[in-house]
N, C-alpha and C. Protein backbone atom coordinates (compact mmCIF):
# COMPACT_ATOMS: atom_id res chain seq x y z
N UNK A 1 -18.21 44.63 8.46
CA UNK A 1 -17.77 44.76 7.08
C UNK A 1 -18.03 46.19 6.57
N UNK A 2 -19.04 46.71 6.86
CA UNK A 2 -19.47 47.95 6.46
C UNK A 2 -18.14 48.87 6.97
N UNK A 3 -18.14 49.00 8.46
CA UNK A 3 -17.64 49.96 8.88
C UNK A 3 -16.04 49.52 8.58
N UNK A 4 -15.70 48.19 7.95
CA UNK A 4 -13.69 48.91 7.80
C UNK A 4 -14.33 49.43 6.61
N UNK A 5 -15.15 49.17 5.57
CA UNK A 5 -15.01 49.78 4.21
C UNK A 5 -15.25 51.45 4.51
N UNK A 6 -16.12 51.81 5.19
CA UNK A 6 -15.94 53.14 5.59
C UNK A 6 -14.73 53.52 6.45
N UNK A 7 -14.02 53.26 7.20
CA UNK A 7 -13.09 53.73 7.72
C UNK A 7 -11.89 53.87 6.23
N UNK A 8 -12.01 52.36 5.66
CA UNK A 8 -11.21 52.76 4.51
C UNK A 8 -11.54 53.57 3.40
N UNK A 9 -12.72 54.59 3.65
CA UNK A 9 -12.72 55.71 2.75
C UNK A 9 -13.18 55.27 1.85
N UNK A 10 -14.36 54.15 1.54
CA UNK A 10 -14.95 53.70 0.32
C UNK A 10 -15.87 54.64 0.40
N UNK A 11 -16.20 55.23 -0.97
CA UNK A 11 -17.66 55.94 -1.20
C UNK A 11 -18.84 55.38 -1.66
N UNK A 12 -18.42 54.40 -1.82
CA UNK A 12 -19.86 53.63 -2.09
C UNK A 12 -19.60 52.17 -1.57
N UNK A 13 -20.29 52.40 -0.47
CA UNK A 13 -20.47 51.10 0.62
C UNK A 13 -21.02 50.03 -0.01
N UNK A 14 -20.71 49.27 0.42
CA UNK A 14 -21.67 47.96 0.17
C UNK A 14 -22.05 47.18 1.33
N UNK A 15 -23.15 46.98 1.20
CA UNK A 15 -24.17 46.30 2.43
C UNK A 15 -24.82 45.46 2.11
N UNK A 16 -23.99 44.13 2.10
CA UNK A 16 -24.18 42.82 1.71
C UNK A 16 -24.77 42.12 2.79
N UNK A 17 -25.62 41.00 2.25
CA UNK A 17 -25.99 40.18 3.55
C UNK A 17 -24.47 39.58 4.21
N UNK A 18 -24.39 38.79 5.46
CA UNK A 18 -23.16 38.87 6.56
C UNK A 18 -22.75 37.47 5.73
N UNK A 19 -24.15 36.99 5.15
CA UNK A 19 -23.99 35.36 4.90
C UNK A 19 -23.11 35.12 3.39
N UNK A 20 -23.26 36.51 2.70
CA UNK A 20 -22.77 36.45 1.39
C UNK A 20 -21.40 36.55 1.26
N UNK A 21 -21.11 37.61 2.30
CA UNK A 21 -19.67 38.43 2.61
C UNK A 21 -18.35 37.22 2.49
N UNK A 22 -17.87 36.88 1.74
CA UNK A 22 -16.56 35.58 2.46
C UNK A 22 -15.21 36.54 2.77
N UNK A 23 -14.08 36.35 3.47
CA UNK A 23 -12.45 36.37 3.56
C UNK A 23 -11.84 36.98 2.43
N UNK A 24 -12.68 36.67 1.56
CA UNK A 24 -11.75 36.80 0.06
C UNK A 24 -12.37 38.63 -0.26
N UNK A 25 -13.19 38.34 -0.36
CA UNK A 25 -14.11 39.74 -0.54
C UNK A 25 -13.00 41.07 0.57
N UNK A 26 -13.33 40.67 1.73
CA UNK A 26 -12.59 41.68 2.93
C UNK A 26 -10.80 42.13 2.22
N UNK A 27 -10.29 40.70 1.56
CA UNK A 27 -8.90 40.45 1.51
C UNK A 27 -8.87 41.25 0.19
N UNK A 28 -9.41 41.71 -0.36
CA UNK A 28 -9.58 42.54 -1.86
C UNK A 28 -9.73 43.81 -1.72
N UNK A 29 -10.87 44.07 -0.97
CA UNK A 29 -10.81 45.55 -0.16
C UNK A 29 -9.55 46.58 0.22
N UNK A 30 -9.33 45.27 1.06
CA UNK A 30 -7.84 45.69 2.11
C UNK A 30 -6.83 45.99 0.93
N UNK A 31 -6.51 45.28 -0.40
CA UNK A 31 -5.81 45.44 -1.34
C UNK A 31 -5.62 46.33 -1.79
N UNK A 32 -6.97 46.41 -2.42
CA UNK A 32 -7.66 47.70 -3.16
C UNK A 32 -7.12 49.13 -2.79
N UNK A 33 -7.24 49.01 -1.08
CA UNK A 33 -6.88 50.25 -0.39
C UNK A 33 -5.61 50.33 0.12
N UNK A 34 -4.68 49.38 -0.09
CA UNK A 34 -3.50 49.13 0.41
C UNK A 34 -2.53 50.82 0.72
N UNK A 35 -2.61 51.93 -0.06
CA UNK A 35 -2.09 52.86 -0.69
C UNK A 35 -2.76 54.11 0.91
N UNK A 36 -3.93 53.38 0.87
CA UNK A 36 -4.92 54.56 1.98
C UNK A 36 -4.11 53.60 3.34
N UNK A 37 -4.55 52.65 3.18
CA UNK A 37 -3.90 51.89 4.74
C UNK A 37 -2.66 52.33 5.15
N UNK A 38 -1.52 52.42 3.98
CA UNK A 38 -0.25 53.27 4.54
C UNK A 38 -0.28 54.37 5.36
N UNK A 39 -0.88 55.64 4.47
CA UNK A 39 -1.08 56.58 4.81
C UNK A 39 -2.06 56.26 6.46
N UNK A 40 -3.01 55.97 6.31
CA UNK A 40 -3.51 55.34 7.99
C UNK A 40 -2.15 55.15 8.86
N UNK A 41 -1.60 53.95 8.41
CA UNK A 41 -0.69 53.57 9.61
C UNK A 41 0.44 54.54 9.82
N UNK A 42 0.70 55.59 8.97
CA UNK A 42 1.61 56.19 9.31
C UNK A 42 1.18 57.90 10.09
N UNK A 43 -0.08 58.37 9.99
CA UNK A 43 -0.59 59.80 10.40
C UNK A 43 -1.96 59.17 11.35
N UNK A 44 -2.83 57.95 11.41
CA UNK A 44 -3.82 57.71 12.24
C UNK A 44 -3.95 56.61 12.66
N UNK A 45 -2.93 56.00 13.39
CA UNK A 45 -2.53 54.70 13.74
C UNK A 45 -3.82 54.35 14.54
N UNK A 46 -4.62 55.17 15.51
CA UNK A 46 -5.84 54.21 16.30
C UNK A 46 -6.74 53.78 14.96
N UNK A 47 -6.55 54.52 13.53
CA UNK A 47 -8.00 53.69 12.89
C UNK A 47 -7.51 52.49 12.28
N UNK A 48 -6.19 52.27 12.43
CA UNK A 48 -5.65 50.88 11.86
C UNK A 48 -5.60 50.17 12.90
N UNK A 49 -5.21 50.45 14.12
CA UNK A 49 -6.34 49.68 15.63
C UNK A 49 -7.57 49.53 15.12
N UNK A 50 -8.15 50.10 14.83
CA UNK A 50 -9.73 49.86 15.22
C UNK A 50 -10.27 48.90 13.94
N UNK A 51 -9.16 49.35 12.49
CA UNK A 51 -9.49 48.04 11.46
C UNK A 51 -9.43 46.51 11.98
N UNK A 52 -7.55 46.73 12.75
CA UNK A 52 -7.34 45.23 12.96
C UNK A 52 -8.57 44.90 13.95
N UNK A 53 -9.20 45.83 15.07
CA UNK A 53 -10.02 45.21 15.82
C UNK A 53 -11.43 44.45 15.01
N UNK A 54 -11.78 45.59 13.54
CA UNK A 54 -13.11 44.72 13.58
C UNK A 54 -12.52 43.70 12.37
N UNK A 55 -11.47 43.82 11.77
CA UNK A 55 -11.34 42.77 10.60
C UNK A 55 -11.16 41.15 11.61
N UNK A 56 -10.48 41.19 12.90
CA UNK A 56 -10.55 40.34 13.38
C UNK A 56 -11.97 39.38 14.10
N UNK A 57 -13.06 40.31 14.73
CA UNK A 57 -14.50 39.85 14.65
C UNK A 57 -14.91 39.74 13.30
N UNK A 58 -14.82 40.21 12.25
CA UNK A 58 -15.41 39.74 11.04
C UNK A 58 -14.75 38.31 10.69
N UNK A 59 -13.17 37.57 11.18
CA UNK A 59 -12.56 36.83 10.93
C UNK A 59 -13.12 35.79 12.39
N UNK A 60 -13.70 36.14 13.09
CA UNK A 60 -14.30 35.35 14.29
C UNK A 60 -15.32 34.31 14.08
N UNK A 61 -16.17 35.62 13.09
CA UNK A 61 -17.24 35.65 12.75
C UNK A 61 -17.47 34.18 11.04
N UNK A 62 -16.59 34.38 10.67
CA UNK A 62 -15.68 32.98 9.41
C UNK A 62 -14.97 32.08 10.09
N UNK A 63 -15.13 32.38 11.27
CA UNK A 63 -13.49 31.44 11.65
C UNK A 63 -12.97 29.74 11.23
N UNK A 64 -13.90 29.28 10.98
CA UNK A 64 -13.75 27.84 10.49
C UNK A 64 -12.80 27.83 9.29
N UNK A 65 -11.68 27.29 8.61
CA UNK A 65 -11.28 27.44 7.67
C UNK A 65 -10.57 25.94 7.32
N UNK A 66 -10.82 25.36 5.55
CA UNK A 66 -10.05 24.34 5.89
C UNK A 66 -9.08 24.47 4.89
N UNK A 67 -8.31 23.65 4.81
CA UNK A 67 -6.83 23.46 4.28
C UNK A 67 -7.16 24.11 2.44
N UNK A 68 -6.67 24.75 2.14
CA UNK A 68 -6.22 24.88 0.47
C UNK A 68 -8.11 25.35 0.61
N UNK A 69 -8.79 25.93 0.80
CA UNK A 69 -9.92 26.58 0.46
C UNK A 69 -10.13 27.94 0.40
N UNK A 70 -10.86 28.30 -0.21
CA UNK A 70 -10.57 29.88 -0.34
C UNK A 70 -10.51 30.82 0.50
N UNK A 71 -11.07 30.51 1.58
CA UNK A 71 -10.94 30.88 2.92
C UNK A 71 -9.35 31.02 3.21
N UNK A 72 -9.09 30.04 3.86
CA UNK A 72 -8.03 29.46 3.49
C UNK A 72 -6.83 30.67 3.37
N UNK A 73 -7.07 30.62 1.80
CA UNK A 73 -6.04 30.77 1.04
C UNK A 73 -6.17 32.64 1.55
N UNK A 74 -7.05 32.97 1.31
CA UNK A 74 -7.24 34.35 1.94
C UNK A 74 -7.01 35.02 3.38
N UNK A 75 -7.19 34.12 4.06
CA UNK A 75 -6.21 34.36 5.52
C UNK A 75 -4.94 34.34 5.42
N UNK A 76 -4.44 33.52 5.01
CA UNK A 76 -2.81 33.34 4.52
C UNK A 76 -2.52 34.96 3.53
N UNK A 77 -3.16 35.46 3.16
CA UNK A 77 -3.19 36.89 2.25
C UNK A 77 -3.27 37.81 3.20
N UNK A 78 -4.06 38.22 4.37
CA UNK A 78 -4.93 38.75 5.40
C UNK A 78 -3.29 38.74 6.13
N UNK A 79 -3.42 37.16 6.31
CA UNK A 79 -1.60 37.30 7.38
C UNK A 79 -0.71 38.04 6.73
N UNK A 80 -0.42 38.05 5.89
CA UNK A 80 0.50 38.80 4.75
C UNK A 80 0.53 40.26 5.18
N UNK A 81 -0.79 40.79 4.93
CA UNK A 81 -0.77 41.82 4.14
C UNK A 81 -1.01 42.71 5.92
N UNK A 82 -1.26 42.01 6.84
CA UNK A 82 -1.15 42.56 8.36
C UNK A 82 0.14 42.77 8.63
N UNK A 83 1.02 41.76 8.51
CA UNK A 83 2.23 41.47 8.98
C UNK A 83 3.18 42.68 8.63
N UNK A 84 3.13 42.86 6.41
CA UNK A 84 3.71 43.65 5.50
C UNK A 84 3.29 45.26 6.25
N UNK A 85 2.13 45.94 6.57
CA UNK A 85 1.78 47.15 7.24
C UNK A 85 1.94 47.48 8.33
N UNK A 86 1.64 46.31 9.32
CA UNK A 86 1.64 46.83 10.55
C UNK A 86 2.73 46.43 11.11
N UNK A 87 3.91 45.00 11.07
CA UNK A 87 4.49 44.74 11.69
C UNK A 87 6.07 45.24 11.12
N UNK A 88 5.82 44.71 10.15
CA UNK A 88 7.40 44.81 9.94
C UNK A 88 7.98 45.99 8.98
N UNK A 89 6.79 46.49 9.02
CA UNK A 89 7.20 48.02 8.51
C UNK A 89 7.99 48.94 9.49
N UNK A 90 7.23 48.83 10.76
CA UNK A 90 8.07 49.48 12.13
C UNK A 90 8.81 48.56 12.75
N UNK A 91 9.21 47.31 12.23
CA UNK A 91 10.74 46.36 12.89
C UNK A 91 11.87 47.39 12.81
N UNK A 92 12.32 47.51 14.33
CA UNK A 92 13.50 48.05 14.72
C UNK A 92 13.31 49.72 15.18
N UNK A 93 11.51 49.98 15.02
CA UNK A 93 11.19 51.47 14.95
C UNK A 93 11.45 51.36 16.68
N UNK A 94 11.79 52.24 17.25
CA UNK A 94 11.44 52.27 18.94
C UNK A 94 11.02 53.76 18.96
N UNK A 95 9.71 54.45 19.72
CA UNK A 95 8.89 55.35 20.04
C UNK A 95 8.78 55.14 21.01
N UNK A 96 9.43 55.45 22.57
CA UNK A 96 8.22 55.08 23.38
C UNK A 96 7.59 56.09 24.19
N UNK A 97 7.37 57.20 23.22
CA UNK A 97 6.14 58.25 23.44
C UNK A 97 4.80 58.22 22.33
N UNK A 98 5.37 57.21 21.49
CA UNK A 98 3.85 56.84 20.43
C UNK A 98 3.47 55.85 20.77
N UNK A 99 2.37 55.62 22.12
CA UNK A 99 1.80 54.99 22.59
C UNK A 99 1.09 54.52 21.47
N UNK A 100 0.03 54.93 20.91
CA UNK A 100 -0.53 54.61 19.94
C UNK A 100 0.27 53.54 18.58
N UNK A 101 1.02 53.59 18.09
CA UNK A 101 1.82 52.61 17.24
C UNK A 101 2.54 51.40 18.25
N UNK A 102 2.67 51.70 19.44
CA UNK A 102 3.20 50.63 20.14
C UNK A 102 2.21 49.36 20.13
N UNK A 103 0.73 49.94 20.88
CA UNK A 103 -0.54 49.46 20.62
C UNK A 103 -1.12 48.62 19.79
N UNK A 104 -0.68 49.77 18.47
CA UNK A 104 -0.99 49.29 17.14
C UNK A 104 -0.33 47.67 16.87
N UNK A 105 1.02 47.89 16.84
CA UNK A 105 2.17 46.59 16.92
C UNK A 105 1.71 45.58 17.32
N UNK A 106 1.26 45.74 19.13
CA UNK A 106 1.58 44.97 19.80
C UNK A 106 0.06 44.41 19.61
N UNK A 107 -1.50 45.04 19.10
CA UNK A 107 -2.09 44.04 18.85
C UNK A 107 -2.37 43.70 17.28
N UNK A 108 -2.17 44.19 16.45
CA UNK A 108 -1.01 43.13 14.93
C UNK A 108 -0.82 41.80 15.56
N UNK A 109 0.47 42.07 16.12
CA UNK A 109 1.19 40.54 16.75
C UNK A 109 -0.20 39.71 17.41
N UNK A 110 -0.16 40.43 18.38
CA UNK A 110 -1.02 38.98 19.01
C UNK A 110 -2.27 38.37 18.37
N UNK A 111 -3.05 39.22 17.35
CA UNK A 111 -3.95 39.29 16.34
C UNK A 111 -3.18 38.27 15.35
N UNK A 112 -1.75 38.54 14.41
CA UNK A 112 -1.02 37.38 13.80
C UNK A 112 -1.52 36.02 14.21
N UNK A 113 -0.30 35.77 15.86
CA UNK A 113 -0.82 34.55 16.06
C UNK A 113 -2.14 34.39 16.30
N UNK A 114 -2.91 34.46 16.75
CA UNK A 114 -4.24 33.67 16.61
C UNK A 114 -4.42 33.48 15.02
N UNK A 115 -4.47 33.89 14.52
CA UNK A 115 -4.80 33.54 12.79
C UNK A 115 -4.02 32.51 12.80
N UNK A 116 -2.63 32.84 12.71
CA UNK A 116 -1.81 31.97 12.20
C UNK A 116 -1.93 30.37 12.97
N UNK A 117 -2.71 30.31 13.83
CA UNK A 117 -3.22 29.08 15.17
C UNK A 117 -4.30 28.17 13.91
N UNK A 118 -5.02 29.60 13.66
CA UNK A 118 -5.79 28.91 12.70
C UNK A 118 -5.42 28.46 11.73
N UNK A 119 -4.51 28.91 10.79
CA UNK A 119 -4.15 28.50 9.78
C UNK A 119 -3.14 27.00 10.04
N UNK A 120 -2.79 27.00 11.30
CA UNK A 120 -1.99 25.83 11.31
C UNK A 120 -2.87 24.42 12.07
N UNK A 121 -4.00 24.84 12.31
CA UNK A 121 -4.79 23.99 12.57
C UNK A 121 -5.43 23.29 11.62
N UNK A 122 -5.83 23.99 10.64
CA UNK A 122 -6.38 23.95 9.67
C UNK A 122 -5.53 22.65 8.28
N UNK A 123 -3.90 22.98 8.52
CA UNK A 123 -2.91 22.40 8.02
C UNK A 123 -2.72 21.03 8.90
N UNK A 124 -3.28 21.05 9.93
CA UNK A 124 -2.70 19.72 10.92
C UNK A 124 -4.07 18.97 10.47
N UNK A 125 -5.08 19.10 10.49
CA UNK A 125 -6.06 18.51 10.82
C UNK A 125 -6.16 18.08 8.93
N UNK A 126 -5.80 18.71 8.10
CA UNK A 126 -5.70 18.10 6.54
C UNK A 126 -4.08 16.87 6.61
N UNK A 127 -3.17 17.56 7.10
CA UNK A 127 -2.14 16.36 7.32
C UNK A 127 -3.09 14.50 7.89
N UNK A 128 -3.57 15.13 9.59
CA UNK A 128 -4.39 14.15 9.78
C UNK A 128 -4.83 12.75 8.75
N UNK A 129 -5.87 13.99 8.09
CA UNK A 129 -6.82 13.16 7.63
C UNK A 129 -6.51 12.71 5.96
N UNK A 130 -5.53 13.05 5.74
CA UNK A 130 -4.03 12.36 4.99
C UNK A 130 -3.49 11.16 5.31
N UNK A 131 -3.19 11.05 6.39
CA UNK A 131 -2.38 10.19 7.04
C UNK A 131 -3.99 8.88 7.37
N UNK A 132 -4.50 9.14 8.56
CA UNK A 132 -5.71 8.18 8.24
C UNK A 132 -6.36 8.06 7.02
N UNK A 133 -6.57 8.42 6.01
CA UNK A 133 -7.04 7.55 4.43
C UNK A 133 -6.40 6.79 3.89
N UNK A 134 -4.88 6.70 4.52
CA UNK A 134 -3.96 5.99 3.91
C UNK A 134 -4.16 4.31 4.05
């Protein structure tokens, strides 16, 4: 948590206990800085690698999530706001001497689905237990 807020150029860190930190907090950040993240993905594509790498252990690190909880609801934001920067901003871009944005893309995507695994697990297992209370 520390280090995306420093990569995202916060000047005054915050160094919260790990236990306090939730999804929603990270998903506000990322907001906050939405304007710096552009500029990232478009002039220093490995540090938007290296965000998606640790926002995803920080999301490892929460990974339990259940249906309509704030968690939840903030991954579904997280998917968003990955998808909106990293993916489909360069739909239809072809480079294939910017190794680095290819990279970038190609782990976005596979980073997507796993979330999105979660998020639909999360949706099956509330359907479930819908269906058995009945």
């Amino acid at each position: 948590y520390v280090y995306i807020q420093m990569i995202l150029h916060y000047t005054d860190v915050d160094l919260p206990n790990l236990q306090e930190v939730n999804l929603n907090d990270l998903v506000q950040k990322l907001e906050d800085q939405k304007k710096f993240w552009n500029c990232l993905s478009n002039n220093h594509v490995y540090a938007v690698w290296c965000l998606v790498k640790l926002i995803d252990l920080f999301l490892n690190h929460k990974a339990a999530t259940k249906y309509n909880s704030t968690d939840y609801e903030a991954l579904v934001k997280l998917v968003a706001f990955i998808e909106k920067w990293n993916v489909l901003k360069y739909r239809g871009h072809k480079d294939t001497k910017n190794l680095d944005l290819s990279k970038m893309i190609s782990l976005s995507e596979q980073t997507l689905g796993r979330w999105r695994l979660i998020l639909h697990k999360a949706e099956h297992e509330h359907q479930n237990a819908l269906q058995y209370s009945q």
